[in-house]
PDB file of N, CA and C in Angstrom:
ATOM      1  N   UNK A   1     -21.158  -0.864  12.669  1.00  0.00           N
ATOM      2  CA  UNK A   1     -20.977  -1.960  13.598  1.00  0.00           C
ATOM      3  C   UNK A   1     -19.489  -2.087  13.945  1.00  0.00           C
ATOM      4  N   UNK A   2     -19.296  -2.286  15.022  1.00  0.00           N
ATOM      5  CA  UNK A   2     -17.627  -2.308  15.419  1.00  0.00           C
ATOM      6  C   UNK A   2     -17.314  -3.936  15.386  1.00  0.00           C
ATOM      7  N   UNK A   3     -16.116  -4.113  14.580  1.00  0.00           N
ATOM      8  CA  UNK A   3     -15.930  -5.136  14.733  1.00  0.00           C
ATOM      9  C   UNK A   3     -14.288  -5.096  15.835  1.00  0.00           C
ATOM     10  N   UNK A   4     -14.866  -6.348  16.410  1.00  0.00           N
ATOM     11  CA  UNK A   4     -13.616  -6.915  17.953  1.00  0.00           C
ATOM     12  C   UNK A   4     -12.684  -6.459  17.647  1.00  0.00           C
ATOM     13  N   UNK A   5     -12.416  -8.190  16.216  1.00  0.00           N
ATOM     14  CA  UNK A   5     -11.203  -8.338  15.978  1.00  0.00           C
ATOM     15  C   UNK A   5     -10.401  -7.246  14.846  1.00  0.00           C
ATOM     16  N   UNK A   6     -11.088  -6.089  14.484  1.00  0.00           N
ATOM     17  CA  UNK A   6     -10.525  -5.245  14.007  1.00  0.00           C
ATOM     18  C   UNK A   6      -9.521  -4.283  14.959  1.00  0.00           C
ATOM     19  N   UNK A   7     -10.446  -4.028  16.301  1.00  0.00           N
ATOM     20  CA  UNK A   7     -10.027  -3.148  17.052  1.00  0.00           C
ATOM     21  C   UNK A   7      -9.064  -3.817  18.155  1.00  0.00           C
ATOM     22  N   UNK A   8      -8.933  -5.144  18.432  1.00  0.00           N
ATOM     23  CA  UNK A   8      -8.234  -5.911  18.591  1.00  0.00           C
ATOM     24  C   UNK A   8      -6.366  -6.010  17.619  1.00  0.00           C
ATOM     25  N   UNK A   9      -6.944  -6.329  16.547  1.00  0.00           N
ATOM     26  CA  UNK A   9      -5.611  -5.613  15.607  1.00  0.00           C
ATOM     27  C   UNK A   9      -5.195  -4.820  15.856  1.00  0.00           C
ATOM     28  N   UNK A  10      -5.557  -3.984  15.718  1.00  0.00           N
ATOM     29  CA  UNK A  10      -5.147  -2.590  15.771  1.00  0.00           C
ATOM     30  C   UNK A  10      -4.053  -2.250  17.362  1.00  0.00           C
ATOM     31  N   UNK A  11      -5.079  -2.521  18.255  1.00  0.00           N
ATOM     32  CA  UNK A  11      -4.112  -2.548  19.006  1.00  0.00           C
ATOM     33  C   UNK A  11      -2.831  -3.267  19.452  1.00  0.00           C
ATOM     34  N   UNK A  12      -2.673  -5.047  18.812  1.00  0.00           N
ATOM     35  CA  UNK A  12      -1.395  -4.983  19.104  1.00  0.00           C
ATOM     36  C   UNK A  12      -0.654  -4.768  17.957  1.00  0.00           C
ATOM     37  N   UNK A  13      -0.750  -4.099  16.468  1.00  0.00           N
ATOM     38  CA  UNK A  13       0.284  -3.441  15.786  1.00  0.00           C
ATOM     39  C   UNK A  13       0.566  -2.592  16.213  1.00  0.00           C
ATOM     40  N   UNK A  14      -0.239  -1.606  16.933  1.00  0.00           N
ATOM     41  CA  UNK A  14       0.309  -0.246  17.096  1.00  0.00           C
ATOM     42  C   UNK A  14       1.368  -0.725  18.593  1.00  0.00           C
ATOM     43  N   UNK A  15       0.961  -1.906  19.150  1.00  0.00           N
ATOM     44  CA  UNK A  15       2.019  -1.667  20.400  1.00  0.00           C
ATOM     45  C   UNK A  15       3.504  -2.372  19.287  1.00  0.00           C
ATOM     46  N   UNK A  16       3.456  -3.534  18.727  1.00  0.00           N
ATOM     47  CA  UNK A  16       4.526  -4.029  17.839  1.00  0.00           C
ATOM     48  C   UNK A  16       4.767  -2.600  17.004  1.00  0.00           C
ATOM     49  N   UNK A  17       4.364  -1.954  16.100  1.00  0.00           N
ATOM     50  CA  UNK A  17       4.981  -0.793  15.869  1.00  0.00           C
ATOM     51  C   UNK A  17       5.616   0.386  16.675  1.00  0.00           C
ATOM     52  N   UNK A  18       5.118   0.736  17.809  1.00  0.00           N
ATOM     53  CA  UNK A  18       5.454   1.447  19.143  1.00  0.00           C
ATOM     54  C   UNK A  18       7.191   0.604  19.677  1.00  0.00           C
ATOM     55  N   UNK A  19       7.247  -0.531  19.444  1.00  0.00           N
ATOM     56  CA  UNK A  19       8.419  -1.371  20.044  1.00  0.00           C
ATOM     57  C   UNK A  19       9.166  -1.255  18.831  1.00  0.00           C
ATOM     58  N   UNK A  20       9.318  -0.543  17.713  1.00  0.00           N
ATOM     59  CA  UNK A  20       9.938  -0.924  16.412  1.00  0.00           C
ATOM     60  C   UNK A  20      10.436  -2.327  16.350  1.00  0.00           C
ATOM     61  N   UNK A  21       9.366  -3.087  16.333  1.00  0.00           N
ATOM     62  CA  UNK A  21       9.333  -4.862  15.595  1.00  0.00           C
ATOM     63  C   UNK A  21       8.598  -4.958  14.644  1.00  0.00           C
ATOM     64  N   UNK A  22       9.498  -5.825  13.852  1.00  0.00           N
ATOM     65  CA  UNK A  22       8.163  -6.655  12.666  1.00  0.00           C
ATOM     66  C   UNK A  22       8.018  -7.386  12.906  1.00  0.00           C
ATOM     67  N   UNK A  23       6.812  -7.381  11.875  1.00  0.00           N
ATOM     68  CA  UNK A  23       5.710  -8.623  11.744  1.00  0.00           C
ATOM     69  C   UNK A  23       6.938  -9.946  12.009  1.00  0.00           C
ATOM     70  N   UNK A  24       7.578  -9.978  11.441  1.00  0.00           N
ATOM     71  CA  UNK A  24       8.573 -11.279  11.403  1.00  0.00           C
ATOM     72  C   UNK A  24       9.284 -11.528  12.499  1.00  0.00           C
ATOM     73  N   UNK A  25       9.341 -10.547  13.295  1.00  0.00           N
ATOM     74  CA  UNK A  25      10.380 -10.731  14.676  1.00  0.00           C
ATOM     75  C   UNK A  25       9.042 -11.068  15.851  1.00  0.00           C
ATOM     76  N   UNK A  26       8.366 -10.827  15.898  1.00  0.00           N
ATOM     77  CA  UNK A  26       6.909 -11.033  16.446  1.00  0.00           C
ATOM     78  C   UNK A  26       5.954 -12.394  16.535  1.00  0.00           C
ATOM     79  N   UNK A  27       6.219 -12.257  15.088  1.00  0.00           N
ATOM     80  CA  UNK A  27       5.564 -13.752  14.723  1.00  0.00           C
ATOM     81  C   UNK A  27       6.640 -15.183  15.398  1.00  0.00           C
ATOM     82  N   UNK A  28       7.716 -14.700  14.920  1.00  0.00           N
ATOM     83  CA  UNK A  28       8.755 -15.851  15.281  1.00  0.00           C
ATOM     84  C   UNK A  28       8.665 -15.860  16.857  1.00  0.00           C
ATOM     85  N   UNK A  29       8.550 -14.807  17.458  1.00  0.00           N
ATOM     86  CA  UNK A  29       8.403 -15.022  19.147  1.00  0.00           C
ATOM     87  C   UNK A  29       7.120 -16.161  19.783  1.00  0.00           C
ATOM     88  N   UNK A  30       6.398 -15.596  18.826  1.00  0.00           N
ATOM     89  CA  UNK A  30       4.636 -16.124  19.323  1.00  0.00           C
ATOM     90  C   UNK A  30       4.756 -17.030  18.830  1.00  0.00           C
ATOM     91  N   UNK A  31       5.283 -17.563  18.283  1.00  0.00           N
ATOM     92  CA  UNK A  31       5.456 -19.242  17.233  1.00  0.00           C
ATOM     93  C   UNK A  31       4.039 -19.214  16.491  1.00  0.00           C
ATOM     94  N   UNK A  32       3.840 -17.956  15.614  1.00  0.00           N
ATOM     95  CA  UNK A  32       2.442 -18.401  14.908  1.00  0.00           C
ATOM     96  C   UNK A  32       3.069 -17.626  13.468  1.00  0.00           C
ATOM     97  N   UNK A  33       2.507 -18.021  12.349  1.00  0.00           N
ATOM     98  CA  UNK A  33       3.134 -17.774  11.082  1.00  0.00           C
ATOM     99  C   UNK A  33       2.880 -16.416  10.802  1.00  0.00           C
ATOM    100  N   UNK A  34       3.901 -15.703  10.289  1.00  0.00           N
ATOM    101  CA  UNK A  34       4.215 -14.178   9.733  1.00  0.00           C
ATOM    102  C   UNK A  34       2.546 -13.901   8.895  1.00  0.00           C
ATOM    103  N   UNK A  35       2.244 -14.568   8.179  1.00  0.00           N
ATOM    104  CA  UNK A  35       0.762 -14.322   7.148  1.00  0.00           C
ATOM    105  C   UNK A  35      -0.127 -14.362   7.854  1.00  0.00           C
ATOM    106  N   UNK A  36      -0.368 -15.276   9.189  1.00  0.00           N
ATOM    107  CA  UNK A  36      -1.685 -15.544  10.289  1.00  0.00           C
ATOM    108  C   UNK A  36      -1.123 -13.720  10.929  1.00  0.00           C
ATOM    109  N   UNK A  37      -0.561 -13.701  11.637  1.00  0.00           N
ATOM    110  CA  UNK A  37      -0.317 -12.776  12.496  1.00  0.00           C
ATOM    111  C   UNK A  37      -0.657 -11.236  11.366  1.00  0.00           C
ATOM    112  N   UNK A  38      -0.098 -11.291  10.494  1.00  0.00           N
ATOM    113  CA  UNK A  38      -0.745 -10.263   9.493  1.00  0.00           C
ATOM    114  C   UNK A  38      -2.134 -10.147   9.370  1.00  0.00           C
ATOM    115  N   UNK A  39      -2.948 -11.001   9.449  1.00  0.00           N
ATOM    116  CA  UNK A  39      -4.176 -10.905   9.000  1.00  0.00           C
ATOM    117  C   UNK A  39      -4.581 -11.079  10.537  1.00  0.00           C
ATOM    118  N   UNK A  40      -4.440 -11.429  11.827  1.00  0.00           N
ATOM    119  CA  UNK A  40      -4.907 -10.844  12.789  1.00  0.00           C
ATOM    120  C   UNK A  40      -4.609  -9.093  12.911  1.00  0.00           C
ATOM    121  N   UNK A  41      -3.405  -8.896  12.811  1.00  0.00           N
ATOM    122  CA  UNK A  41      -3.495  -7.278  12.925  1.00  0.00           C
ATOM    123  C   UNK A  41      -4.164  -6.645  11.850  1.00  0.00           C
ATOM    124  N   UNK A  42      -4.916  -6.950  10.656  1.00  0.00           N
ATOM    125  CA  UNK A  42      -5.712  -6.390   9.702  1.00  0.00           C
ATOM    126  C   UNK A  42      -7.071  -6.708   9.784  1.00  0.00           C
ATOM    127  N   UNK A  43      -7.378  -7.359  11.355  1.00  0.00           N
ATOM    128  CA  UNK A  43      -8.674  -7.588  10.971  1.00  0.00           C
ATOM    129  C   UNK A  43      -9.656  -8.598  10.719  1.00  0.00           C
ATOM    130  N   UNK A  44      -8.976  -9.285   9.884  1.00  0.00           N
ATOM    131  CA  UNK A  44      -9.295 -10.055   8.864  1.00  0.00           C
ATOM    132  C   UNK A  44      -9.276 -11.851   9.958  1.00  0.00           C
ATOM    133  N   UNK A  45      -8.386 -12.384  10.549  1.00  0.00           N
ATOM    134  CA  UNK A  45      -8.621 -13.308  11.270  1.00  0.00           C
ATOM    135  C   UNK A  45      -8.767 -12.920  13.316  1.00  0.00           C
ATOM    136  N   UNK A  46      -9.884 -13.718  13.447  1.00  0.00           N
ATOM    137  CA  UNK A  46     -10.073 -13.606  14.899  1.00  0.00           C
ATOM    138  C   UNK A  46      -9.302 -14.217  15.706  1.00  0.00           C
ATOM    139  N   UNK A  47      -8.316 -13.872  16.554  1.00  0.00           N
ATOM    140  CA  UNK A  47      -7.648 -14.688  17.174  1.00  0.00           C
ATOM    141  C   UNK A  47      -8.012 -15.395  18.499  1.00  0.00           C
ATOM    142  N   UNK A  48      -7.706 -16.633  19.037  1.00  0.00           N
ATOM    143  CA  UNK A  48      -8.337 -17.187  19.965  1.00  0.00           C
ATOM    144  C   UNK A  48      -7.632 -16.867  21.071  1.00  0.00           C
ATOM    145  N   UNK A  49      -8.297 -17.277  22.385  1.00  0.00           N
ATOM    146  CA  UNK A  49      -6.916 -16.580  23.682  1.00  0.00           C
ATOM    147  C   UNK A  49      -5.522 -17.203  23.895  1.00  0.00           C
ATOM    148  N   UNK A  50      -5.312 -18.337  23.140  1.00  0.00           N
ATOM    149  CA  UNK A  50      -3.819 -19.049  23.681  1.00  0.00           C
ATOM    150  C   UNK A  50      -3.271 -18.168  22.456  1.00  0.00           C
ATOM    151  N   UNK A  51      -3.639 -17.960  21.563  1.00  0.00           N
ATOM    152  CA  UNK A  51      -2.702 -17.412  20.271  1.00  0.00           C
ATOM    153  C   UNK A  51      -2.904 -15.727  21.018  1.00  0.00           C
ATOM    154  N   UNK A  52      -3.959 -14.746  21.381  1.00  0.00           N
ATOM    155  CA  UNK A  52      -3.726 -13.421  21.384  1.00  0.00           C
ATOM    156  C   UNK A  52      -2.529 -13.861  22.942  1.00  0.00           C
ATOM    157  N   UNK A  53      -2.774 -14.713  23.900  1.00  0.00           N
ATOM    158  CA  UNK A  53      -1.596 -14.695  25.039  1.00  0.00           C
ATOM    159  C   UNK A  53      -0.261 -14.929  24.357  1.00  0.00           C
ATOM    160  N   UNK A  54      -0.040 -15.935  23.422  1.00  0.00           N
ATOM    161  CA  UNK A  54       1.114 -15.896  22.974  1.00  0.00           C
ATOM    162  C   UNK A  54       1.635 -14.559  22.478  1.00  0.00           C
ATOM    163  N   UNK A  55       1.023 -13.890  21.633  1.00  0.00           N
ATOM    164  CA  UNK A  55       1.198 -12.403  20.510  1.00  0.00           C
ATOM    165  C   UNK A  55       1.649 -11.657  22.114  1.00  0.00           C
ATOM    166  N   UNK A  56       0.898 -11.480  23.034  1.00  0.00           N
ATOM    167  CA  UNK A  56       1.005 -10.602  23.941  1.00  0.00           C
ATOM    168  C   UNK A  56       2.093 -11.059  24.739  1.00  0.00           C
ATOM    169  N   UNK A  57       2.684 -12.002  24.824  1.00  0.00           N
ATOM    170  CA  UNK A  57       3.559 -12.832  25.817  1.00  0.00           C
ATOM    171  C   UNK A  57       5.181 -12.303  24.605  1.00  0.00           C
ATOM    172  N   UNK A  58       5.043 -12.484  23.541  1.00  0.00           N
ATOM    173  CA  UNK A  58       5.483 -11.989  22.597  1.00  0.00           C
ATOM    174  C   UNK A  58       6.389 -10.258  22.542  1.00  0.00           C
ATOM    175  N   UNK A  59       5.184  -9.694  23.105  1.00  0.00           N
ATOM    176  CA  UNK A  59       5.223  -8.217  22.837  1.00  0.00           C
ATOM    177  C   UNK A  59       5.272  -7.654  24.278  1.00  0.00           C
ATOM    178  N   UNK A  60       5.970  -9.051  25.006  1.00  0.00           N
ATOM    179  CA  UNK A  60       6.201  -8.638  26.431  1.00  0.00           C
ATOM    180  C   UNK A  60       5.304  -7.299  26.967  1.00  0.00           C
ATOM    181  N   UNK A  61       3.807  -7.638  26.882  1.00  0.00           N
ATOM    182  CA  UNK A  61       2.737  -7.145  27.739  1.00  0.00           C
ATOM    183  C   UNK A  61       1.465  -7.505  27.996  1.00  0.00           C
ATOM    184  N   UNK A  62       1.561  -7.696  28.881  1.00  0.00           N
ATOM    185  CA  UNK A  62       0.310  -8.037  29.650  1.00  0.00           C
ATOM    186  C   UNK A  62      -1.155  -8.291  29.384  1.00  0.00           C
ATOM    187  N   UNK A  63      -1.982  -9.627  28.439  1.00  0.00           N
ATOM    188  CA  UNK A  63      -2.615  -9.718  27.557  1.00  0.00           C
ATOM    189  C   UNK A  63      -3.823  -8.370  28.670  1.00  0.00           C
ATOM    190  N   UNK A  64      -3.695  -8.869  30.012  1.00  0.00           N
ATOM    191  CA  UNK A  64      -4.979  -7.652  30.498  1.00  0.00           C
ATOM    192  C   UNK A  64      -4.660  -5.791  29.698  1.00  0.00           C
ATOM    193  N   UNK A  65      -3.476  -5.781  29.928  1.00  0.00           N
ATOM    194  CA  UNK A  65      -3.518  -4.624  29.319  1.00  0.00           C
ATOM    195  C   UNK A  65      -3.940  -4.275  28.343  1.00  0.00           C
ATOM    196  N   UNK A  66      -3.791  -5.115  27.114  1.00  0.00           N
ATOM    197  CA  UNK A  66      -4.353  -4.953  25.598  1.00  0.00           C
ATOM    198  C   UNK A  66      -5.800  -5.057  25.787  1.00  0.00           C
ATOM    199  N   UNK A  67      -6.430  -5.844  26.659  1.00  0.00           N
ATOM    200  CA  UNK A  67      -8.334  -5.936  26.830  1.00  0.00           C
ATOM    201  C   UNK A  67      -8.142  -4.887  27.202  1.00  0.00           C
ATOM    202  N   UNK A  68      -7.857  -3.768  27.864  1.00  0.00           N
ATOM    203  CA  UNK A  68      -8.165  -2.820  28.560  1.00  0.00           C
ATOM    204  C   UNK A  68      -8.115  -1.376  27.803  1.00  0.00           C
ATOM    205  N   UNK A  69      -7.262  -1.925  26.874  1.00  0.00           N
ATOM    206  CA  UNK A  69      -7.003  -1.022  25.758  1.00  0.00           C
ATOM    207  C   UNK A  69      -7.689  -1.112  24.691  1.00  0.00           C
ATOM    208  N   UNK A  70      -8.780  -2.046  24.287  1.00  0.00           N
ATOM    209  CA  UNK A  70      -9.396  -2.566  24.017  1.00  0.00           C
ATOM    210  C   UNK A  70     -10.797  -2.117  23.998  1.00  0.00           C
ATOM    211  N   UNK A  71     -10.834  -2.441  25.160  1.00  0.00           N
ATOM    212  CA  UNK A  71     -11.844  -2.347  25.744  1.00  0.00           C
ATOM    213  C   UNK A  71     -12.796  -0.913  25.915  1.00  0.00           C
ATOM    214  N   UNK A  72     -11.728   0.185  26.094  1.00  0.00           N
ATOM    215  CA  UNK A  72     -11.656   1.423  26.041  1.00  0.00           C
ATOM    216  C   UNK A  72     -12.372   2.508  24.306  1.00  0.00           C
ATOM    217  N   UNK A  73     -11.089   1.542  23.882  1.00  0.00           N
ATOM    218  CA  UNK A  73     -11.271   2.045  22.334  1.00  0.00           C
ATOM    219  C   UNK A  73     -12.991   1.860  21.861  1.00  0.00           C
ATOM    220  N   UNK A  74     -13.405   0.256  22.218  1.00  0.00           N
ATOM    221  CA  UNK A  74     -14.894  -0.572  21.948  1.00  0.00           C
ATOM    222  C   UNK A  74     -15.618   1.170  22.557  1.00  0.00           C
ATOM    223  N   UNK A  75     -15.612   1.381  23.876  1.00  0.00           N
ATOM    224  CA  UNK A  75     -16.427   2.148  24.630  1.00  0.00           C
ATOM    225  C   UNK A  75     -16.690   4.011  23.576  1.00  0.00           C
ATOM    226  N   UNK A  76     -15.463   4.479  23.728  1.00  0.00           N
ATOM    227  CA  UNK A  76     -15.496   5.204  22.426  1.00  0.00           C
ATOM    228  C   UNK A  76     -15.923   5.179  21.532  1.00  0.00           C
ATOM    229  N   UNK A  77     -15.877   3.821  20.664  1.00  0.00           N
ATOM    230  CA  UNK A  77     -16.465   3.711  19.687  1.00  0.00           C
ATOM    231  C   UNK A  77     -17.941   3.873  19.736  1.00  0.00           C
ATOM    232  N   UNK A  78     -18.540   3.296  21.098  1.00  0.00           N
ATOM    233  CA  UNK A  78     -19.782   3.092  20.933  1.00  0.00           C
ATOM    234  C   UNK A  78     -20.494   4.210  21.773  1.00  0.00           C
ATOM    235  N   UNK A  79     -19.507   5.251  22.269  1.00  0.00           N
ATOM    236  CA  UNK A  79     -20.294   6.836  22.184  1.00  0.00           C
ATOM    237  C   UNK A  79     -20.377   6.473  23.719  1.00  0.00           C
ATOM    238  N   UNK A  80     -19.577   5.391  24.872  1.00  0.00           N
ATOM    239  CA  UNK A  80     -19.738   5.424  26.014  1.00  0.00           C
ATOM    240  C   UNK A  80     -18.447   5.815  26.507  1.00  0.00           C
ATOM    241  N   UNK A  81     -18.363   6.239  27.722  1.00  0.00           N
ATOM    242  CA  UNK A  81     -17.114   6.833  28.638  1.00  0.00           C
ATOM    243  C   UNK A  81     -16.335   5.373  28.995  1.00  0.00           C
ATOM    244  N   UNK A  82     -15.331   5.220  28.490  1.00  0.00           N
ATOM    245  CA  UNK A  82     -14.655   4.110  29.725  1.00  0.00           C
ATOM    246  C   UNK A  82     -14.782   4.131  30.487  1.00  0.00           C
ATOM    247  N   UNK A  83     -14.444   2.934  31.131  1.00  0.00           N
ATOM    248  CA  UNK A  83     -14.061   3.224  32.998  1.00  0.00           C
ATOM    249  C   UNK A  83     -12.648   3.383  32.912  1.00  0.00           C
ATOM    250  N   UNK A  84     -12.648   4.148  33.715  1.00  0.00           N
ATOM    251  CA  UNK A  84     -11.136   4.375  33.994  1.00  0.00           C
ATOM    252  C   UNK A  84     -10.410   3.230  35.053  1.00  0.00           C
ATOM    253  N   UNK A  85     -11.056   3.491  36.475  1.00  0.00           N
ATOM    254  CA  UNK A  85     -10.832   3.088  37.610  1.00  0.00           C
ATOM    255  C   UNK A  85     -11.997   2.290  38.180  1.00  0.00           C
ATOM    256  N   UNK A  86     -11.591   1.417  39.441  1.00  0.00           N
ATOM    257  CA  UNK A  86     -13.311   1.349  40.436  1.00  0.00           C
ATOM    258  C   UNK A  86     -12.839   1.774  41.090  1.00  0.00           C
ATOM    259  N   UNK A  87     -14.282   2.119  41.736  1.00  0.00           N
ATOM    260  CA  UNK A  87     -13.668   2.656  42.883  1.00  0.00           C
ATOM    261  C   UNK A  87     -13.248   1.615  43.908  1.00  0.00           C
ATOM    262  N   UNK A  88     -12.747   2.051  45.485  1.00  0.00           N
ATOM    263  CA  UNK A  88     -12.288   1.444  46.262  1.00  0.00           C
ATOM    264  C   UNK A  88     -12.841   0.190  46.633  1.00  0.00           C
ATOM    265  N   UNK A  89     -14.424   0.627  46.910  1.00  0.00           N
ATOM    266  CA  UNK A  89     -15.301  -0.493  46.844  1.00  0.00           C
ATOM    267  C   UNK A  89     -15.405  -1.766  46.497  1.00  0.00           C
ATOM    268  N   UNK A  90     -15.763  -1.186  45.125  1.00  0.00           N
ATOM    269  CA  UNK A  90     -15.721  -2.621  44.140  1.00  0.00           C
ATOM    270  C   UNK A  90     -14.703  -3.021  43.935  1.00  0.00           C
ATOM    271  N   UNK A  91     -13.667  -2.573  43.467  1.00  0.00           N
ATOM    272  CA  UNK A  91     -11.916  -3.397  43.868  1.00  0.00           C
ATOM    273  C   UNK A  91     -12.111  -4.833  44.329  1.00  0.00           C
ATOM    274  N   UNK A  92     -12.679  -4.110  45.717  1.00  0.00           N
ATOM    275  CA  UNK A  92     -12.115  -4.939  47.132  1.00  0.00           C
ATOM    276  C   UNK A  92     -13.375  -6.064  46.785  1.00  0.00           C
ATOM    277  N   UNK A  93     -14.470  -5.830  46.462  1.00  0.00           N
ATOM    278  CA  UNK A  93     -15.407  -7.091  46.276  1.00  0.00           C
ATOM    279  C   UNK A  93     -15.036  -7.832  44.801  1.00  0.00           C
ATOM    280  N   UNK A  94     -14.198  -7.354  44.282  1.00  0.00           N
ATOM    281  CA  UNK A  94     -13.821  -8.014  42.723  1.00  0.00           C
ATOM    282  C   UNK A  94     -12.652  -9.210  43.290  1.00  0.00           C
ATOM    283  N   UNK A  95     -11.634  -8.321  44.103  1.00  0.00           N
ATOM    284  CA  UNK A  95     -10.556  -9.131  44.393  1.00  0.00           C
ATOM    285  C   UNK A  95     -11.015 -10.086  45.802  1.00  0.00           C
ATOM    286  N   UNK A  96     -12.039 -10.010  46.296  1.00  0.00           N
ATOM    287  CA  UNK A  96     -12.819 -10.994  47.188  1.00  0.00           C
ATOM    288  C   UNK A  96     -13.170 -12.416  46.687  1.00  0.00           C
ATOM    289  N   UNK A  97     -13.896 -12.133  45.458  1.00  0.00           N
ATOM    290  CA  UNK A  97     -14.538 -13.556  44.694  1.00  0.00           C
ATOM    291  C   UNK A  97     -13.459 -14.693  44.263  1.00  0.00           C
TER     292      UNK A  97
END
């Protein structure tokens, strides 16, 4: 069974590790405590969207990007192709609504 908030972790340590930051320079940005923010990147706590926007606001990127990265990884996991792109089409009826 895939869990979210595992694969959720995962991805923003590896972007906070990718930026060479710690946990402590991270946490202090997002104003959420060094031990919470540990145990979101392990997994272990689910984070809600004002706290993953803060972490991501934090790690100066784009909380869509991390769903997308996310999102991707979930699809893999579960033996389906991402989407990469839409096409032109649907774009234009997504950015319509």
């Amino acid at each position: 069974m895939i869990i979210l908030r595992r694969v959720i972790g995962d991805e923003l340590r590896r972007r906070r590790q990718d930026q060479g930051r710690t946990l402590r320079e991270v946490s202090s940005a997002a104003r959420v405590s060094l031990g919470y923010l540990s145990e979101v990147e392990r997994g272990q706590k689910e984070a809600s969207s004002e706290l993953l926007a803060s972490i991501c606001t934090a790690l100066d990127v784009p909380i869509s990007t991390v769903m997308r990265s996310v999102s991707d990884e979930v699809a893999v996991l579960e033996g389906v192709a991402p989407v990469t792109d839409l096409p032109v089409s649907d774009a234009s009826v997504i950015a319509a609504a």
